[in-house]
C-alpha atoms as a PDB file:
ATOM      1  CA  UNK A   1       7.384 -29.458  14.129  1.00  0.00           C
ATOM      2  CA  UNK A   2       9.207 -27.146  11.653  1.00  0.00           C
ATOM      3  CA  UNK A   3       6.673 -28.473   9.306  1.00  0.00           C
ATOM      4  CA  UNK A   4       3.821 -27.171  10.481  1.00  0.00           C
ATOM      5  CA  UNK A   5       5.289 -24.201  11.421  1.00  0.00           C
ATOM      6  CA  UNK A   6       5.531 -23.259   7.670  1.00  0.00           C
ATOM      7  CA  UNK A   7       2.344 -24.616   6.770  1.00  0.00           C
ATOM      8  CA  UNK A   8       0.777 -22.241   9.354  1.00  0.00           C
ATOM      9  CA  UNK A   9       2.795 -19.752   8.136  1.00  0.00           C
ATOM     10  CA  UNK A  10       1.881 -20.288   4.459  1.00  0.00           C
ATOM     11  CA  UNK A  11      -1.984 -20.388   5.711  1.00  0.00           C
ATOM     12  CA  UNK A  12      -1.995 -17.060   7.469  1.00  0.00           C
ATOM     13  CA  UNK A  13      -0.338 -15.464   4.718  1.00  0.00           C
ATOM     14  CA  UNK A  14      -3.016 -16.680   2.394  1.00  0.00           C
ATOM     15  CA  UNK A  15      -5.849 -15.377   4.977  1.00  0.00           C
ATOM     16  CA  UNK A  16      -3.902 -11.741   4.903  1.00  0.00           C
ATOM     17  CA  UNK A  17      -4.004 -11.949   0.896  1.00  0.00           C
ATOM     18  CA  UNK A  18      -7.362 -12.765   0.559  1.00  0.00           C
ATOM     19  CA  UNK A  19      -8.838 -10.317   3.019  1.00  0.00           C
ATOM     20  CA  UNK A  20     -10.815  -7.403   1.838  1.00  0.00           C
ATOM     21  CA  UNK A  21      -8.732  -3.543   1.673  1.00  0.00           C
ATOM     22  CA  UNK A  22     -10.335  -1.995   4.892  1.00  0.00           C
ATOM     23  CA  UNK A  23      -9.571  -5.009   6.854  1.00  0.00           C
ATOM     24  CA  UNK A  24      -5.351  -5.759   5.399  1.00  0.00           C
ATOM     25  CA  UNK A  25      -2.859  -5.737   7.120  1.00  0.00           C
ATOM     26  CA  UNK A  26       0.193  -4.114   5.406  1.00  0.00           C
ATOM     27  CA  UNK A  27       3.421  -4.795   5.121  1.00  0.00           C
ATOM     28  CA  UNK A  28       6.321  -2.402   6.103  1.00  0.00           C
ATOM     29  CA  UNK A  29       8.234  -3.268   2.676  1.00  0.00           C
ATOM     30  CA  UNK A  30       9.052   0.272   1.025  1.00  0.00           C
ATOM     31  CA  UNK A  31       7.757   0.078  -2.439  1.00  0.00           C
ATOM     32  CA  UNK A  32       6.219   4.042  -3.258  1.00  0.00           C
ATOM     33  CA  UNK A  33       2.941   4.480  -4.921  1.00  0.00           C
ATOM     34  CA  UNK A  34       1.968   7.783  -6.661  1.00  0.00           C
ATOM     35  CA  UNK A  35      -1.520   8.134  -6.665  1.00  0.00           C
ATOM     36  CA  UNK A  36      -3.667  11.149  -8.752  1.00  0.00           C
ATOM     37  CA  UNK A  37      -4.171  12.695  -4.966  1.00  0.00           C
ATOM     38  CA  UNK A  38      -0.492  13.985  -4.996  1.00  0.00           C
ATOM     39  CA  UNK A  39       0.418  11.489  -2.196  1.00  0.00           C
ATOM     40  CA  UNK A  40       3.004   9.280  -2.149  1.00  0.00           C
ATOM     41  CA  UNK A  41       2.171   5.719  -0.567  1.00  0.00           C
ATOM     42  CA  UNK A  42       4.756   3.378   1.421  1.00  0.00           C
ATOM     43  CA  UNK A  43       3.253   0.363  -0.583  1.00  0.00           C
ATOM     44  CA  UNK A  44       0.397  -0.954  -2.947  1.00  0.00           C
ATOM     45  CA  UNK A  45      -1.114  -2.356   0.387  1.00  0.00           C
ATOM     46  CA  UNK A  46      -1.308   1.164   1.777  1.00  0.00           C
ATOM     47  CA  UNK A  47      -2.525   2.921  -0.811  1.00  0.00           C
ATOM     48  CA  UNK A  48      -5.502   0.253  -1.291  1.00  0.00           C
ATOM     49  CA  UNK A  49      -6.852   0.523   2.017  1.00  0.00           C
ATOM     50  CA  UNK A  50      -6.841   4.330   1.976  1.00  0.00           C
ATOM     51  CA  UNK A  51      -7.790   4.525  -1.658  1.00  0.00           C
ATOM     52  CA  UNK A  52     -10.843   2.249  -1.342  1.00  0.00           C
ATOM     53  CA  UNK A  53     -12.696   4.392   0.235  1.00  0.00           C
ATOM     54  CA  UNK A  54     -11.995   7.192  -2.271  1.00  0.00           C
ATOM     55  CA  UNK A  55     -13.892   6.720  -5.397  1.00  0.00           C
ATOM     56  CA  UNK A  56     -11.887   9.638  -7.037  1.00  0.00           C
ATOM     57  CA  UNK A  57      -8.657   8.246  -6.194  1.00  0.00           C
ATOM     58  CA  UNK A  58      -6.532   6.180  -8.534  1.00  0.00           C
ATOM     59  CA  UNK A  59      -3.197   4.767  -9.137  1.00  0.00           C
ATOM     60  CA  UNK A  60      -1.214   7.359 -10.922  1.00  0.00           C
ATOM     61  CA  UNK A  61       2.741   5.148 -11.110  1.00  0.00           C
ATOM     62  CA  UNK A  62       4.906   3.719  -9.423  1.00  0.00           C
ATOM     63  CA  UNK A  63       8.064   5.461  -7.222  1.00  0.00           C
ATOM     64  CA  UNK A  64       7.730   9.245  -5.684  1.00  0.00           C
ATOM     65  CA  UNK A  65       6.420  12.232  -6.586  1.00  0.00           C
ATOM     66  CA  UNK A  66       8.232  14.768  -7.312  1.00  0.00           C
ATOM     67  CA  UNK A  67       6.974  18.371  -6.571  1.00  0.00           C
ATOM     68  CA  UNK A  68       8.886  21.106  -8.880  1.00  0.00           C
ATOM     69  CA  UNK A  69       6.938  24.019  -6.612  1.00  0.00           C
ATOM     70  CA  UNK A  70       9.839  26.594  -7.129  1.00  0.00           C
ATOM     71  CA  UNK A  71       8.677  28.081  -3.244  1.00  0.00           C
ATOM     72  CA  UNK A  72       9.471  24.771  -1.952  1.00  0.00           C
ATOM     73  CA  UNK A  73       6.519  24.839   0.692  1.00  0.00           C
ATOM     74  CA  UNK A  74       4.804  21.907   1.947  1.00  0.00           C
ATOM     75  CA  UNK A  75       1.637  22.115   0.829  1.00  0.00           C
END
């Protein structure tokens, strides 16, 4: 019983890998993205299903952004 509980497991966590960007479904794990649009990304997964449908948008590092704006707005 436990068995196939993991192997299910296992299988549906393959699907989820191996489906395309607009269809993912992303994990809550906190791991920032930076990408060249100023945003900051809860994960890799997020940013790829937001970023694939925005040809000008690309990876910029890993962890926050920081903004230095010395009026300390949101912009």
């Amino acid at each position: 019983m436990f068995g196939n509980l993991v192997l299910s497991i296992i299988f549906f966590a393959m699907y989820l890998t191996d489906a395309d960007d607009s269809s993912c479904v992303c994990s809550t794990l906190f791991s920032p993205v930076c990408a060249t649009n100023g945003r900051t990304y809860s994960n890799r997964c997020r940013y790829a299903s937001i970023g694939s449908h925005r040809t000008h948008l690309t990876h910029r590092l890993n962890g926050f952004i920081l903004s230095l704006d010395a009026g300390g707005a949101d912009n």
